[in-house]
Protein backbone atom coordinates (compact mmCIF):
# COMPACT_ATOMS: atom_id res chain seq x y z
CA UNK A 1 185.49 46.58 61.47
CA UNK A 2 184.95 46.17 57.53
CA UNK A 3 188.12 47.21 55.58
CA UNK A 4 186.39 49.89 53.17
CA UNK A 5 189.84 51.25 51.97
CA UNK A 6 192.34 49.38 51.70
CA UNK A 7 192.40 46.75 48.67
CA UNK A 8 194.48 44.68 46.49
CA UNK A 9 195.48 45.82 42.26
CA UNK A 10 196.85 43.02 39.96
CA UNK A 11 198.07 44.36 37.26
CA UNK A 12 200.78 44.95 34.92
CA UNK A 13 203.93 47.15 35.07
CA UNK A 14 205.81 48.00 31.93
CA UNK A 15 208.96 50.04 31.21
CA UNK A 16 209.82 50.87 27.78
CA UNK A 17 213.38 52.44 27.21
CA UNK A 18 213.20 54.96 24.17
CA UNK A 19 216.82 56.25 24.02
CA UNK A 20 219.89 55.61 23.00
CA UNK A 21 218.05 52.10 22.25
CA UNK A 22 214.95 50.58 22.35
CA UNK A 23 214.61 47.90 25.46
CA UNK A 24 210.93 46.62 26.98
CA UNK A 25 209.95 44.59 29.95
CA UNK A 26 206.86 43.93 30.78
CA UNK A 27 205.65 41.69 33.94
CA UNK A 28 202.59 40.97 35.86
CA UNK A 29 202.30 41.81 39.51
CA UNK A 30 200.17 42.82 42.72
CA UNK A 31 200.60 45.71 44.72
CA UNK A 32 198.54 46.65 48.36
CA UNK A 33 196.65 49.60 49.16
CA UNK A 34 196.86 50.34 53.04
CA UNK A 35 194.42 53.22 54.44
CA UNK A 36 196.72 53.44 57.93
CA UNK A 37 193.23 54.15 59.76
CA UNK A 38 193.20 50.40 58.67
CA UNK A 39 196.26 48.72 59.88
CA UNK A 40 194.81 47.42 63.09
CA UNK A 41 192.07 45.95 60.92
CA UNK A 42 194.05 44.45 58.71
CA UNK A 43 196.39 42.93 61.16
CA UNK A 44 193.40 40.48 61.79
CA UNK A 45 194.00 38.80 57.89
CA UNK A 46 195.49 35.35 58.34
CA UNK A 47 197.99 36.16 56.25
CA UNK A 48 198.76 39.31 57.07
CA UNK A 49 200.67 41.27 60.25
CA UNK A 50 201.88 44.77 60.81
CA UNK A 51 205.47 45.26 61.76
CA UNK A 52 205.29 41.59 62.69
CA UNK A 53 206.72 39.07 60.68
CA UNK A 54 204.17 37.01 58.53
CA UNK A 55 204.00 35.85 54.79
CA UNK A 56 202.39 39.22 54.20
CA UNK A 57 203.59 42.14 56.29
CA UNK A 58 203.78 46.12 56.03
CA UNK A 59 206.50 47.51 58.43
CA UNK A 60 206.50 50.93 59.04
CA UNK A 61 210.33 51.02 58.87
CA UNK A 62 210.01 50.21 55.14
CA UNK A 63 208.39 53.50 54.30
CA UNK A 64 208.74 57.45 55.03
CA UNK A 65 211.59 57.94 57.50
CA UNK A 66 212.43 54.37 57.38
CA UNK A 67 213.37 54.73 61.14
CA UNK A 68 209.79 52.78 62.45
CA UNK A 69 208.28 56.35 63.59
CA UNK A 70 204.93 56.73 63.31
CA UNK A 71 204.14 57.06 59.49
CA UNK A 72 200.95 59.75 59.80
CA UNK A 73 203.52 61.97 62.29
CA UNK A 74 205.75 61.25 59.60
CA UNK A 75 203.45 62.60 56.88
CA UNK A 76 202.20 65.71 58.69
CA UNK A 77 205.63 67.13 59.47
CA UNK A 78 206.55 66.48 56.03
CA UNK A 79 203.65 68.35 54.91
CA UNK A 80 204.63 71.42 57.32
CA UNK A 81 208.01 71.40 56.63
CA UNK A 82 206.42 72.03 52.95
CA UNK A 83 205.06 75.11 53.87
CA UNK A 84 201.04 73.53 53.60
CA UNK A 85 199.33 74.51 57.24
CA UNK A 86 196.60 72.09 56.13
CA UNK A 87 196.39 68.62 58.44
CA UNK A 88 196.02 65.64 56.77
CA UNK A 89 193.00 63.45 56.10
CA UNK A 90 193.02 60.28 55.22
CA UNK A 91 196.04 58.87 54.06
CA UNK A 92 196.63 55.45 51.62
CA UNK A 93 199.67 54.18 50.20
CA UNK A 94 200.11 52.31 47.20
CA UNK A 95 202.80 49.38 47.56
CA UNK A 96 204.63 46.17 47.60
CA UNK A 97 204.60 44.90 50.99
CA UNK A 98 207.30 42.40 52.56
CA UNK A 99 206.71 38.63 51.07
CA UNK A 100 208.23 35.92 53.45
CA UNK A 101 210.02 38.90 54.74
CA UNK A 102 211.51 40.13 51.65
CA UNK A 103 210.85 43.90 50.72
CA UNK A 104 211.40 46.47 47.81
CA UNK A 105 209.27 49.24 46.33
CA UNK A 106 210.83 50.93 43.37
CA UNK A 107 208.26 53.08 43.82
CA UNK A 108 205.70 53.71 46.39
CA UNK A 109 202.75 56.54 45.84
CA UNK A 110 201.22 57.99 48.87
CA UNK A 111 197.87 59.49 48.28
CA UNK A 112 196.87 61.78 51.13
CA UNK A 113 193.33 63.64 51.58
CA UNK A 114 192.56 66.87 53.15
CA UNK A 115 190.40 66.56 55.79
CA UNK A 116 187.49 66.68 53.83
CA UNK A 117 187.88 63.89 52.48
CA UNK A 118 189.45 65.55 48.93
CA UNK A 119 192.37 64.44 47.35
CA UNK A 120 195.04 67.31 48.05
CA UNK A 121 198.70 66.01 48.11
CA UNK A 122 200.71 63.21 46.61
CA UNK A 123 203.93 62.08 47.29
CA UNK A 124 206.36 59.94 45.04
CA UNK A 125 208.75 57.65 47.03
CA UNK A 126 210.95 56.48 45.03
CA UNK A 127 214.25 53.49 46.20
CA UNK A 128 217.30 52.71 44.47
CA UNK A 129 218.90 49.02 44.58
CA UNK A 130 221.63 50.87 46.49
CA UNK A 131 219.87 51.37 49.91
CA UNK A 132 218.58 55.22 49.49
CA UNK A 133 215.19 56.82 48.95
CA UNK A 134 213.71 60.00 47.95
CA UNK A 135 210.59 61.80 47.64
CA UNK A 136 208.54 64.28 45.36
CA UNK A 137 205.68 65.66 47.14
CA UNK A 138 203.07 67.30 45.05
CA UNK A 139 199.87 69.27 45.36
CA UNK A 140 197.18 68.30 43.54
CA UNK A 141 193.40 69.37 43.29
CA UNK A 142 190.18 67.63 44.23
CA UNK A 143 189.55 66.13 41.25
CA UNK A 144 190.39 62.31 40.48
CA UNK A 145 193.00 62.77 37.65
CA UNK A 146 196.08 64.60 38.13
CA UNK A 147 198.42 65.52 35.50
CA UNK A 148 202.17 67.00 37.05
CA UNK A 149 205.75 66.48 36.34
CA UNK A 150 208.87 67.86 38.70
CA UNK A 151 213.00 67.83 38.05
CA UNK A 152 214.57 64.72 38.43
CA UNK A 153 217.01 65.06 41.65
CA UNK A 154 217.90 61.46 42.88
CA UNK A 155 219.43 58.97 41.02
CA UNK A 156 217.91 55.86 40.32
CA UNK A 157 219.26 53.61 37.57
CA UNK A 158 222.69 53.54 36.87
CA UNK A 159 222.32 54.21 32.98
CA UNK A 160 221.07 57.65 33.28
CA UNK A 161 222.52 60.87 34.87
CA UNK A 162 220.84 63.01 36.96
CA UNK A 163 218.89 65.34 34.76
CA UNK A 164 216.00 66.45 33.00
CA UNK A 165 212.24 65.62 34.81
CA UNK A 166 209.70 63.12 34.90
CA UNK A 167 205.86 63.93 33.90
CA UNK A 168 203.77 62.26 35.68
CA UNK A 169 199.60 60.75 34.68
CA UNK A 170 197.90 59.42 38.06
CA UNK A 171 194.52 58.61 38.88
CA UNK A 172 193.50 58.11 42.28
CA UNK A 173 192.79 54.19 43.33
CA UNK A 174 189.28 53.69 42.78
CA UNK A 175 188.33 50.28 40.89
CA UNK A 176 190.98 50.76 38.34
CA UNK A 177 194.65 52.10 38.87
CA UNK A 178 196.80 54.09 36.39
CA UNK A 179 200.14 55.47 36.77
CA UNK A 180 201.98 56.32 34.11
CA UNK A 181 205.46 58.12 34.34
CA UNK A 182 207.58 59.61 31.65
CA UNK A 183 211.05 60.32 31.90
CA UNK A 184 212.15 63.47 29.56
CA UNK A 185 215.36 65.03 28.95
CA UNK A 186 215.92 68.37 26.86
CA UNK A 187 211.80 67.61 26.10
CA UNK A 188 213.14 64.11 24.45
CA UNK A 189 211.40 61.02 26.09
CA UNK A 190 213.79 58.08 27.15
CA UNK A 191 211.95 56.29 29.28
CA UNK A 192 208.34 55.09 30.09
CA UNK A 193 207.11 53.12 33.15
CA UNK A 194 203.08 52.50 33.38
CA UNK A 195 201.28 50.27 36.40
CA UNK A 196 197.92 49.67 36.03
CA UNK A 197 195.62 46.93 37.59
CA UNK A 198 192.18 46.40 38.92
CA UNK A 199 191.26 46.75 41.96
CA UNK A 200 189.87 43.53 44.25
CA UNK A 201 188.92 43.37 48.33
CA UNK A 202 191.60 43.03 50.76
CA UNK A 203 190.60 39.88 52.66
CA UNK A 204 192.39 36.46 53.63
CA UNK A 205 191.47 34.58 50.54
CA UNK A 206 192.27 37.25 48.04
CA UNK A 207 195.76 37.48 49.64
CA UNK A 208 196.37 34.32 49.51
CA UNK A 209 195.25 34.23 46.18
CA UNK A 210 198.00 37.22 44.51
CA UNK A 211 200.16 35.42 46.40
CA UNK A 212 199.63 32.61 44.94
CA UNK A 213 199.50 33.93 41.60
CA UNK A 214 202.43 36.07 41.55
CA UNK A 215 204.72 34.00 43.82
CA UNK A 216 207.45 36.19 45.59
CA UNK A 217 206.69 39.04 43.58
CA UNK A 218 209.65 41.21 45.53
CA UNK A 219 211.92 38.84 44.86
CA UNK A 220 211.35 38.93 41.46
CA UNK A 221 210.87 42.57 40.96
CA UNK A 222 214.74 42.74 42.37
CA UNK A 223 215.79 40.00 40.31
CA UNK A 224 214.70 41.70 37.05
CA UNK A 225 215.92 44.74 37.78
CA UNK A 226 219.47 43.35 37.90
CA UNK A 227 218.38 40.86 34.82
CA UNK A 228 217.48 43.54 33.16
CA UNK A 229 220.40 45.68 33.65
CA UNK A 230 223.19 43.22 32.32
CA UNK A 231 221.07 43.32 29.23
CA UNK A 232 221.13 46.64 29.19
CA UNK A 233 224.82 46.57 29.77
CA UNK A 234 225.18 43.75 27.18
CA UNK A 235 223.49 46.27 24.58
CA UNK A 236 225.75 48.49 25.02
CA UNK A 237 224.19 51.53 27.83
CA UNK A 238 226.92 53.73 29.29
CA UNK A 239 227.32 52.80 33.34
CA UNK A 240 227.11 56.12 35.20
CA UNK A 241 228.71 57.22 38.39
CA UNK A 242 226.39 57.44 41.81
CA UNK A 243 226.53 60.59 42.92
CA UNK A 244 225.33 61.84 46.11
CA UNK A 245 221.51 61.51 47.49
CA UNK A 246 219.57 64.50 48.24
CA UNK A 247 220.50 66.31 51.25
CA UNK A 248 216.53 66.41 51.80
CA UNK A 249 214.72 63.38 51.84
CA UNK A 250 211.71 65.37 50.43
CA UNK A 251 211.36 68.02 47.82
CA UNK A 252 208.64 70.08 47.45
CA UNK A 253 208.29 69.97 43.62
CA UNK A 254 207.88 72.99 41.53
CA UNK A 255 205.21 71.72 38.73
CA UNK A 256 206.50 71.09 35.21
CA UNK A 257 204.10 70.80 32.02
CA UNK A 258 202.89 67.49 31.86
């Protein structure tokens, strides 16, 4: 069958520290779409295998439980144990997937339809370099911009505390992709992170392609966070202590001004 919606975004991710200093990276990157309706389909790429080794791959292990369950089970009871009644629809997440079996998503978005077919929920999955993950889910309406924010509750880079909120600026996937997250404290903004890209077909040759182009881009995405950090701890930011991960893995989040 033709693979309608899943699909590839090059782009560019930047990060611009505001407080106590100024500090800015800025790199070039591709991240995967994957409708799970379409992971049998796109097991049939060249380059590409599901839970199966390859130089492209998407485990499920990677993602929601991280124990290899099912990730639409996964999803549901998540959404339940939310208090929504409402099934699912269709269900895409936006990623990086595992490069010559490599992985790491700072970040992975989860855009998840009501049945149908309107966007209705979106959930923020969000890793630390030190092994753990946690997750904002969020409500949103049928439109294709959303505009939320929730408290910050998991800590994530070792120069800030746990504190203050993020607000968030999404669009859903279409042929463009825009995320842009700001990090605010006491209604100050300290950080920025944006990822945008445009959007291009999931198929063998455009795989290749990225991969081409951005050459073991989860290697490198690890690399500069650490890169980045000793700068950061060159320049003089404060190391803070880890404290303990959410009890939940998931938090349904209370909206914030945005």
């Amino acid at each position: 069958m033709p693979i309608k919606n899943s699909a590839i975004y090059e782009g560019t991710t930047t990060h611009v520290r505001r407080q106590p200093f100024e500090h800015r990276l800025q790199y070039g990157l591709f991240s995967l779409l994957i409708d799970l309706d379409e992971l049998q389909d796109l097991s049939d790429l060249r380059f590409f295998s599901h839970n199966r080794r390859n130089l492209i791959s998407f485990f499920d292990e990677d993602h929601g439980g991280r124990d290899g369950a099912d990730l639409r089970t996964w999803i549901a009871s998540e959404l339940e144990r939310g208090g929504f009644e409402d099934s699912p629809g269709r269900i895409r997440l936006l990623c990086l997937p595992r490069i010559a079996g490599y992985e790491f998503n700072p970040l992975t978005v989860w855009f998840i339809d009501d049945t149908a077919g309107a966007p209705r929920w979106i959930l923020y999955e969000i890793h630390n370099t030190f092994g753990e993950a946690h997750s904002h889910l969020v409500e949103v309406d049928g439109t294709d911009r959303h505009r939320h924010g929730f408290r910050k509750e998991f800590f994530v880079s070792p120069f800030f505390d746990v504190e203050g909120g993020y607000r968030v600026r999404i669009m859903q996937p279409r042929d463009r992709l825009s995320v842009s997250i700001t990090y605010v404290i006491d209604e100050e903004t300290v950080f920025v992170a944006t990822l945008s890209g445009k959007r291009l077909p999931l198929t063998s040759k455009t795989l290749l392609g990225a991969t081409i182009r951005y050459p073991l881009i989860t290697f490198k995405v690890m690399g500069a966070i650490h890169w980045e950090a000793a700068k950061l701890w060159l320049k003089g930011a404060r190391y803070r202590k880890r404290p303990s991960a959410p009890v939940d893995a998931v938090s349904v989040s209370t909206k914030m001004a945005a």
